[in-house]
PDB file of N, CA and C in Angstrom:
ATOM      1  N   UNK A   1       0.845  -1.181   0.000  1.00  0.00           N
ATOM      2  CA  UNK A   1       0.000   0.000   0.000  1.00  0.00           C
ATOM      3  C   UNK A   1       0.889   1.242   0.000  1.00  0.00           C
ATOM      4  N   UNK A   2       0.512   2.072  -0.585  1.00  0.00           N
ATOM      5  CA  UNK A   2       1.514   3.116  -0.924  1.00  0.00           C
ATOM      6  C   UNK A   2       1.176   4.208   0.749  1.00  0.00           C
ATOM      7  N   UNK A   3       1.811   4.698   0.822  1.00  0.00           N
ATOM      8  CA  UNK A   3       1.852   5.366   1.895  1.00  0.00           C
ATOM      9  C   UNK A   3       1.191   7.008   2.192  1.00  0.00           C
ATOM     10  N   UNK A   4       0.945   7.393   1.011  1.00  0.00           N
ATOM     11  CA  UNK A   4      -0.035   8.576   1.437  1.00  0.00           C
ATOM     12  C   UNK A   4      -1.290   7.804   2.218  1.00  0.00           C
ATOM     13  N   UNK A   5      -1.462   6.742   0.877  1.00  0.00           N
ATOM     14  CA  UNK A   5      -3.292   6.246   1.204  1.00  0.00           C
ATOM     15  C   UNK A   5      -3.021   5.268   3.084  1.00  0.00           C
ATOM     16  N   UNK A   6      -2.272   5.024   3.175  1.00  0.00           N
ATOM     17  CA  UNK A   6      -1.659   4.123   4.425  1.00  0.00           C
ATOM     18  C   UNK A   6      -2.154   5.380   5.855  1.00  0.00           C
ATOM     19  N   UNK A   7      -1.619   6.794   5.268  1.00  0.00           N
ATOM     20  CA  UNK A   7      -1.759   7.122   5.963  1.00  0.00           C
ATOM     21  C   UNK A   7      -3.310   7.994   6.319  1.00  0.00           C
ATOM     22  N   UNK A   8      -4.031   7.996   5.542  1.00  0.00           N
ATOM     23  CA  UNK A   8      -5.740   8.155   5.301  1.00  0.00           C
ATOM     24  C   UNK A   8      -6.461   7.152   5.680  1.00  0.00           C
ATOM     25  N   UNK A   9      -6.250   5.922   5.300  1.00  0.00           N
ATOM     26  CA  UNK A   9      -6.818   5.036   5.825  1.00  0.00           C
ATOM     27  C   UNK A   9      -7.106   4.862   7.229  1.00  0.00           C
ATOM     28  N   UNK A  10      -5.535   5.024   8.033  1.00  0.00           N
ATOM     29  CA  UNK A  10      -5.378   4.885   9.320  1.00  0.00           C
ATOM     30  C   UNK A  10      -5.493   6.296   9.782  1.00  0.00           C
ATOM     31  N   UNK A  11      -6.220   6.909   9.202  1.00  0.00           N
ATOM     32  CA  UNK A  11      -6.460   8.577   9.781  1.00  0.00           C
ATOM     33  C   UNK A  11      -5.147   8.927  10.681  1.00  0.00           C
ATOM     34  N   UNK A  12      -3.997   8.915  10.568  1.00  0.00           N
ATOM     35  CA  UNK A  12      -3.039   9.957  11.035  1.00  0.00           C
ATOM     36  C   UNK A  12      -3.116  10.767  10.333  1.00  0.00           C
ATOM     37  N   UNK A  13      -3.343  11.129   8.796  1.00  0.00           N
ATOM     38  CA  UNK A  13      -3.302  12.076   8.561  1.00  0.00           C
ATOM     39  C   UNK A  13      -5.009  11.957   7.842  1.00  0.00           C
ATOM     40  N   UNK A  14      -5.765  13.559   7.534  1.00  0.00           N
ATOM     41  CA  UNK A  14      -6.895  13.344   7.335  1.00  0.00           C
ATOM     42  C   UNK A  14      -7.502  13.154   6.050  1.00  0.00           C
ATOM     43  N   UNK A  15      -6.529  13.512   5.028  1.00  0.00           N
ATOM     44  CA  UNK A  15      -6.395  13.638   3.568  1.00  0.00           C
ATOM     45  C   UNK A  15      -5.356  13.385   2.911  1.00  0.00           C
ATOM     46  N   UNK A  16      -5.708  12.422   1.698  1.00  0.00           N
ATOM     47  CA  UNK A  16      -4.397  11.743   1.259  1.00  0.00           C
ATOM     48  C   UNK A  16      -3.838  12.794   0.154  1.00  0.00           C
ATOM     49  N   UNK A  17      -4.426  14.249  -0.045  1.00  0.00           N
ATOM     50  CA  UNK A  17      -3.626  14.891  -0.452  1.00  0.00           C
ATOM     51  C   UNK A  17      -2.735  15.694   0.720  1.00  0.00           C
ATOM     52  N   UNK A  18      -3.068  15.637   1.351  1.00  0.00           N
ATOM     53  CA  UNK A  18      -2.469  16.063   2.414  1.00  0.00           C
ATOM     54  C   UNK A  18      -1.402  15.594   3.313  1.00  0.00           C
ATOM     55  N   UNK A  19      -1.762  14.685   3.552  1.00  0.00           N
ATOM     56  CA  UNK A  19      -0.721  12.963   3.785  1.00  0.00           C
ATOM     57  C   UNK A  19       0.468  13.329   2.141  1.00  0.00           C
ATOM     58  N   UNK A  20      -0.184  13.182   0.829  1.00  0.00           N
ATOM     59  CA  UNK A  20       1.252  13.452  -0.659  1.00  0.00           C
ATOM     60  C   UNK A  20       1.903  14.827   0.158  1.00  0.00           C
ATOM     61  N   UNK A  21       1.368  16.055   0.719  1.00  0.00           N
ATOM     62  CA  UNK A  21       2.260  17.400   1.003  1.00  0.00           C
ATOM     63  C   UNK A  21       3.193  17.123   1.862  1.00  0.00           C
ATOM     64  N   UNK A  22       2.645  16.574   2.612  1.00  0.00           N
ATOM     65  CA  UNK A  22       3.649  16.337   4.337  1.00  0.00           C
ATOM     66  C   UNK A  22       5.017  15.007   3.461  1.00  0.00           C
ATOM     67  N   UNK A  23       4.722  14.206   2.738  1.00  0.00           N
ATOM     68  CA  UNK A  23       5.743  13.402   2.253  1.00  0.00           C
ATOM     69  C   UNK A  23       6.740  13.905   1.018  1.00  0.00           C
ATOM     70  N   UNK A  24       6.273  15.007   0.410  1.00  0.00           N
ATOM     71  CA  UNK A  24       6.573  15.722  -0.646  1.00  0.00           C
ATOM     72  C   UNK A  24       7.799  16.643  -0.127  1.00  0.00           C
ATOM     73  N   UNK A  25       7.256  16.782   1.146  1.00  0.00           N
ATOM     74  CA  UNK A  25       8.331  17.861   1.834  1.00  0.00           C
ATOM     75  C   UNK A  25       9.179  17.372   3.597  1.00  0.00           C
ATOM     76  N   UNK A  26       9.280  16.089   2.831  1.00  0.00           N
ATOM     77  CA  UNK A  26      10.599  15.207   3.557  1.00  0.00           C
ATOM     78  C   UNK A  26      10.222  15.314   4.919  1.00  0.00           C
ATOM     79  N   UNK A  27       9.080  15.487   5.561  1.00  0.00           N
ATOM     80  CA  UNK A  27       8.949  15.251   6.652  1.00  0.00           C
ATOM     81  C   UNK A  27       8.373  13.901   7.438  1.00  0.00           C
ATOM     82  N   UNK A  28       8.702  12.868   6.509  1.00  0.00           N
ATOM     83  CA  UNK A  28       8.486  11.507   6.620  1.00  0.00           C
ATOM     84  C   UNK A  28       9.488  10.712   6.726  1.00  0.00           C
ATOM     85  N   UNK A  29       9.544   9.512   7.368  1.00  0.00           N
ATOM     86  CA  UNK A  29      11.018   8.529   7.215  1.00  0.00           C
ATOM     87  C   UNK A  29      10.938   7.492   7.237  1.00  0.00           C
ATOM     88  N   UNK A  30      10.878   6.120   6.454  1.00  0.00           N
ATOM     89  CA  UNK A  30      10.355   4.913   6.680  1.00  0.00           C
ATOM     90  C   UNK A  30      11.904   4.252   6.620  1.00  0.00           C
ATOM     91  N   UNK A  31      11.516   3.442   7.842  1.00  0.00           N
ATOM     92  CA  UNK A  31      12.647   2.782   8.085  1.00  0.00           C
ATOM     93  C   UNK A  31      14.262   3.526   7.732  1.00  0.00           C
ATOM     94  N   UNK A  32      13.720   4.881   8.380  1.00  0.00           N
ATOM     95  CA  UNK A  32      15.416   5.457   8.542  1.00  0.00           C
ATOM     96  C   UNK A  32      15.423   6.022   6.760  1.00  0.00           C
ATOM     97  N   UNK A  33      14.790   5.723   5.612  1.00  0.00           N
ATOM     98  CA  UNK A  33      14.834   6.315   4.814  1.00  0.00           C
ATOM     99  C   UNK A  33      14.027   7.473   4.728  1.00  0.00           C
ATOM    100  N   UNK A  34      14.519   8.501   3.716  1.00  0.00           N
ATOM    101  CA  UNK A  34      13.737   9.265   3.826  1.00  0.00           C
ATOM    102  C   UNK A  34      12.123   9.000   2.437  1.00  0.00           C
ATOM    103  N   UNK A  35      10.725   9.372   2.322  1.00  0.00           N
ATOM    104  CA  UNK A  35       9.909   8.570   2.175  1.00  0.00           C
ATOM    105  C   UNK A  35       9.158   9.889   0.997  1.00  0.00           C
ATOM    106  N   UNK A  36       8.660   8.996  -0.106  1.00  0.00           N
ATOM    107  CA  UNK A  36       7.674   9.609  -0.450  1.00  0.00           C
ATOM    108  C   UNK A  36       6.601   9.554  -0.639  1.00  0.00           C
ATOM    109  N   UNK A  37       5.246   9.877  -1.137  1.00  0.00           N
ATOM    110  CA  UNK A  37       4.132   9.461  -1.334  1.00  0.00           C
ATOM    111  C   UNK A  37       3.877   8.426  -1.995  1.00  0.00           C
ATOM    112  N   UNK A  38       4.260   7.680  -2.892  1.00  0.00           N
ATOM    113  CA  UNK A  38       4.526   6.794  -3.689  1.00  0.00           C
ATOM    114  C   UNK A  38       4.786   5.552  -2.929  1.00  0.00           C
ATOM    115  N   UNK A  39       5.855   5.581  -1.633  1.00  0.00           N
ATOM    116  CA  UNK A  39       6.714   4.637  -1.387  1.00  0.00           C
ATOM    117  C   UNK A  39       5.500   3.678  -0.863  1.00  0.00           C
ATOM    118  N   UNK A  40       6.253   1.992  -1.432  1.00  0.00           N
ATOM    119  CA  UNK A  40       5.253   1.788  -0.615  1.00  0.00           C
ATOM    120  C   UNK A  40       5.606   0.445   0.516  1.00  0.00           C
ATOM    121  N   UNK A  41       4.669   0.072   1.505  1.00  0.00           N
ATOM    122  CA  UNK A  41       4.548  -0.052   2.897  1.00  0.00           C
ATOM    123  C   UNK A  41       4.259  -1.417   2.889  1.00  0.00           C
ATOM    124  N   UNK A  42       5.323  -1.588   3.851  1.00  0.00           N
ATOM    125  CA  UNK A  42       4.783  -3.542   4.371  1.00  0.00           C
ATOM    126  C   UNK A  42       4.824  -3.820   6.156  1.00  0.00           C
ATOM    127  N   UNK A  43       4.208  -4.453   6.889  1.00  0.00           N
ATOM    128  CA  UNK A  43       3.676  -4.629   7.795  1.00  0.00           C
ATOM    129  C   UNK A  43       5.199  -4.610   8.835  1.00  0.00           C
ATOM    130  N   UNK A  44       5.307  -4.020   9.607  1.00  0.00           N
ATOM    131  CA  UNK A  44       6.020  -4.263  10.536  1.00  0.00           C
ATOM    132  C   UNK A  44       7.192  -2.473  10.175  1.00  0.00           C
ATOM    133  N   UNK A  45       6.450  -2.161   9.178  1.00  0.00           N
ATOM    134  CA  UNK A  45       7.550  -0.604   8.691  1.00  0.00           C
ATOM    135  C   UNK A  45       7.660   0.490  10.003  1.00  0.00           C
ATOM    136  N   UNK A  46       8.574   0.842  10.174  1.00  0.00           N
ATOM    137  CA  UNK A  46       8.405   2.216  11.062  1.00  0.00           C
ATOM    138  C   UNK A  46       8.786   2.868  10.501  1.00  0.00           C
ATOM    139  N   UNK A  47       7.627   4.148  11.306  1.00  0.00           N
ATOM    140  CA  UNK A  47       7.854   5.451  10.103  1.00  0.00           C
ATOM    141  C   UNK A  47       7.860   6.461  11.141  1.00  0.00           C
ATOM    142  N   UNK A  48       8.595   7.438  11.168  1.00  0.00           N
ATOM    143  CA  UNK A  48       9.145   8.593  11.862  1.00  0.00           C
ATOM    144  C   UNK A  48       7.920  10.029  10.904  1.00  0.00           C
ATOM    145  N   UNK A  49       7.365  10.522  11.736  1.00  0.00           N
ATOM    146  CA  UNK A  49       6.837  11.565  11.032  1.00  0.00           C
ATOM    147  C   UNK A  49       6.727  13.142  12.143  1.00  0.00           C
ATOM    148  N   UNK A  50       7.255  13.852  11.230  1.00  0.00           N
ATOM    149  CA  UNK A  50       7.124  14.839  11.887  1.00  0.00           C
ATOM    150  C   UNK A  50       5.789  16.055  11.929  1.00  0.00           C
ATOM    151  N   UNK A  51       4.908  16.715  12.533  1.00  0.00           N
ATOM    152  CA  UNK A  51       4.197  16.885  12.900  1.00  0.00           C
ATOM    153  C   UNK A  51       4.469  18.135  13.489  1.00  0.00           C
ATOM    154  N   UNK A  52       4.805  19.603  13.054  1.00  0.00           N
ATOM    155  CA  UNK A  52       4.953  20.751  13.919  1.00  0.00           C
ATOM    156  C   UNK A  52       6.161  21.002  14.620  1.00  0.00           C
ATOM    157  N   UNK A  53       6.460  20.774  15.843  1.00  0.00           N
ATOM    158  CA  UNK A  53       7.208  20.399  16.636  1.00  0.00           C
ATOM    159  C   UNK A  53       7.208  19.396  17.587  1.00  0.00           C
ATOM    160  N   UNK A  54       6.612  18.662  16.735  1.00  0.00           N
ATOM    161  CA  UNK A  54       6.702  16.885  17.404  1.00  0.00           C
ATOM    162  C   UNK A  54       6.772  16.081  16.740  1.00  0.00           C
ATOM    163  N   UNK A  55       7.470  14.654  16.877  1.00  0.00           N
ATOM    164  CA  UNK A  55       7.940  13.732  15.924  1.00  0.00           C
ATOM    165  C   UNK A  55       7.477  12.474  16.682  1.00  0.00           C
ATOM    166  N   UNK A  56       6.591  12.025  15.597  1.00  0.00           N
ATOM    167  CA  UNK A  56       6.156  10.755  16.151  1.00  0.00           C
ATOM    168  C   UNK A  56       6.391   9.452  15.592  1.00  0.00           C
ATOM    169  N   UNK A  57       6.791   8.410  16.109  1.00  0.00           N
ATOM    170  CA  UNK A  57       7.330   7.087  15.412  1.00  0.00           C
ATOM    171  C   UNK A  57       6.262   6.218  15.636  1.00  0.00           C
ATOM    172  N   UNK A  58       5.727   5.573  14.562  1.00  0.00           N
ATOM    173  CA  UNK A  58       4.771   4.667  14.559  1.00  0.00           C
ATOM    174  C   UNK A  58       5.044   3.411  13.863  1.00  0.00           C
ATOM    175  N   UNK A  59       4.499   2.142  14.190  1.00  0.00           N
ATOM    176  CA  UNK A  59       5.166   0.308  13.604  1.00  0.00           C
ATOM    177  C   UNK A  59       3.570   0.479  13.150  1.00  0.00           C
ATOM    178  N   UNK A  60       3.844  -0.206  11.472  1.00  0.00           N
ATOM    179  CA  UNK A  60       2.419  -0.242  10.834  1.00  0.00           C
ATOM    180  C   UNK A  60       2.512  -1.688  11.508  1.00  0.00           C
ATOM    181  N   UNK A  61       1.046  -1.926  11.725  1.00  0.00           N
ATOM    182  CA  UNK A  61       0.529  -3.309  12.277  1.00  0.00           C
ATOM    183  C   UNK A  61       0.084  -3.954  10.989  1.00  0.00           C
ATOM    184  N   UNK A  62      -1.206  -3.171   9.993  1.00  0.00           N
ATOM    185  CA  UNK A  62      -1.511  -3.928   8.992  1.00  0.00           C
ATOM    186  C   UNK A  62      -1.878  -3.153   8.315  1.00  0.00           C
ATOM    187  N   UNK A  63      -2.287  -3.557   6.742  1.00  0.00           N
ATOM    188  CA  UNK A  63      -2.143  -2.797   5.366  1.00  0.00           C
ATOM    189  C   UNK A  63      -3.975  -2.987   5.345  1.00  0.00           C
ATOM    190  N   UNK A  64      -4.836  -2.468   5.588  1.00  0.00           N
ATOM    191  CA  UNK A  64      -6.255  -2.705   4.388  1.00  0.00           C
ATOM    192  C   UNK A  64      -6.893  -1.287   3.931  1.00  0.00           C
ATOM    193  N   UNK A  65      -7.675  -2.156   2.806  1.00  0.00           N
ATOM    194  CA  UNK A  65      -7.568  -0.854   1.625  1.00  0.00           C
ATOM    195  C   UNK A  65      -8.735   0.452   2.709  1.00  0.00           C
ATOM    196  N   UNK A  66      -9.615  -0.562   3.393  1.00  0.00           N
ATOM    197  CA  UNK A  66     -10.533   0.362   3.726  1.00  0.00           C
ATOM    198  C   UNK A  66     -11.212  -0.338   5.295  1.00  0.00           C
ATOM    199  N   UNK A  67     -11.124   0.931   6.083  1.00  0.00           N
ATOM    200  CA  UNK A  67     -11.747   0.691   7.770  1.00  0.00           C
ATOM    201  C   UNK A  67     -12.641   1.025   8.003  1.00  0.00           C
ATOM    202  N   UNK A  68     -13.280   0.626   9.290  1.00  0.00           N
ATOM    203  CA  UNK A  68     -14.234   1.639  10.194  1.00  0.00           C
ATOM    204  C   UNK A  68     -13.396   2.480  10.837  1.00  0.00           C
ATOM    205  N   UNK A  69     -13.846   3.382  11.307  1.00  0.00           N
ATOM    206  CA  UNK A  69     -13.008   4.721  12.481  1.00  0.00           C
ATOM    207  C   UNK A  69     -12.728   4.316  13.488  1.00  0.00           C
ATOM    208  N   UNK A  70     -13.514   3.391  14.260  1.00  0.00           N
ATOM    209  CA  UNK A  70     -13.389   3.064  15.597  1.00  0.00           C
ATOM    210  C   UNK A  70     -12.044   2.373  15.710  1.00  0.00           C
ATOM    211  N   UNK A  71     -12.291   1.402  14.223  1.00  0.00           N
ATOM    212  CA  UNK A  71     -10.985   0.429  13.934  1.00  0.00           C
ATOM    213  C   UNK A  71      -9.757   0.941  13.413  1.00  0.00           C
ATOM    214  N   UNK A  72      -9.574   1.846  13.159  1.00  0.00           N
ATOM    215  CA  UNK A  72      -8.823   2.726  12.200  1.00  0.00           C
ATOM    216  C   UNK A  72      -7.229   2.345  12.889  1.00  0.00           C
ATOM    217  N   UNK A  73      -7.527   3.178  14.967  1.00  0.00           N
ATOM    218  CA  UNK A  73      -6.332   2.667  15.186  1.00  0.00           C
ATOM    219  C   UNK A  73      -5.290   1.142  15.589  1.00  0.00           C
ATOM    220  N   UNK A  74      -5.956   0.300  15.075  1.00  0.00           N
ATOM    221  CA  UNK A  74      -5.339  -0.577  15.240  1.00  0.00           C
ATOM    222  C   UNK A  74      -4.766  -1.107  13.838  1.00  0.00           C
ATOM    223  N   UNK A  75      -4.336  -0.206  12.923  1.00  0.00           N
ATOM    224  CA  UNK A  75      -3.286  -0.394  11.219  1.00  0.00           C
ATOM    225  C   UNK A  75      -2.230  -0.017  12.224  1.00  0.00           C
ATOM    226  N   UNK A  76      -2.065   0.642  13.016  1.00  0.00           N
ATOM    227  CA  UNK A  76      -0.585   1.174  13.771  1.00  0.00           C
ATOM    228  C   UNK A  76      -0.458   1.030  14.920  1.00  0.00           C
ATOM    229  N   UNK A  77       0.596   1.121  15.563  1.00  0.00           N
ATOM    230  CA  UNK A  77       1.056   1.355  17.193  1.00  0.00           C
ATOM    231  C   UNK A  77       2.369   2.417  17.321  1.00  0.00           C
ATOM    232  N   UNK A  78       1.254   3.533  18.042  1.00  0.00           N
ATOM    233  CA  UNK A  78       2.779   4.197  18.609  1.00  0.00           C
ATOM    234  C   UNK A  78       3.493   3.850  19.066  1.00  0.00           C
ATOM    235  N   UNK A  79       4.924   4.186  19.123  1.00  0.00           N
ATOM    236  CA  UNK A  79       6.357   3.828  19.076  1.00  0.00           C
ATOM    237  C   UNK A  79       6.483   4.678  20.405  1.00  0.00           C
ATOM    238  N   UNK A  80       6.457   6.038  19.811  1.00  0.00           N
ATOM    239  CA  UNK A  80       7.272   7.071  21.029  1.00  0.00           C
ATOM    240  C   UNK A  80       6.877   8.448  20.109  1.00  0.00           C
ATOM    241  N   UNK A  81       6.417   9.484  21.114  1.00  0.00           N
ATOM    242  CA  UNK A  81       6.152  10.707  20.735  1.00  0.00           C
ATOM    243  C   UNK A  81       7.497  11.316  21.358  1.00  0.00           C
ATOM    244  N   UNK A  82       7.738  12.502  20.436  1.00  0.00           N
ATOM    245  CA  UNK A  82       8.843  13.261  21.319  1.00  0.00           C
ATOM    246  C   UNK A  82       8.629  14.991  20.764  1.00  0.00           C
ATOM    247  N   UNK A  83       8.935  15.764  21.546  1.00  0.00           N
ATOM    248  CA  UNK A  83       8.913  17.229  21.154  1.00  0.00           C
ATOM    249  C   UNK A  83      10.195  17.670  20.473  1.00  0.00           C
ATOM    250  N   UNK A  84      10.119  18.438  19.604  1.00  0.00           N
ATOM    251  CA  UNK A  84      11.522  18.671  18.759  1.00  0.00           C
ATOM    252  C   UNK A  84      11.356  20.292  19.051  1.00  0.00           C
ATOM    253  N   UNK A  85      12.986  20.563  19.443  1.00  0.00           N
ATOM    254  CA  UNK A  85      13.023  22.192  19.686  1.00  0.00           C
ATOM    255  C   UNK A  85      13.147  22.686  18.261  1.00  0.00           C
TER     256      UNK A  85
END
């Protein structure tokens, strides 16, 4: 699954054009690489995303094309939030 839609699906981000901006402009990192909208995602990936002044690391749990909301967060597990000066 390519990783804008990875990240719409699992609502971290709320729009998968929006999810392509935030990856367009290198503020993404899968597995220590740096990531683009395109790239795409297999189960167990961690992805470093930055967020303002906070960077959050998340382990994809699982890939499906389409959720409920309630279910949404269980495609991921946070890793570790951290504040970036």
């Amino acid at each position: 699954m390519r990783l804008d839609k990875f990240l719409k699906v699992s609502r971290l981000i709320k729009r998968r054009t929006l999810a392509k901006e935030v990856a367009d402009q290198g503020r993404i990192s899968v597995n220590g690489n740096q990531a683009k909208a395109s790239t795409v995602l297999a189960t167990g990936d961690e992805l470093v995303i930055r967020f303002g002044q906070k960077l959050v690391t998340v382990k994809v749990n699982d890939l499906r094309e389409t959720v409920r909301k309630d279910e949404a967060e269980t495609m991921y597990t946070i890793v570790k939030e951290e504040q970036v000066q």
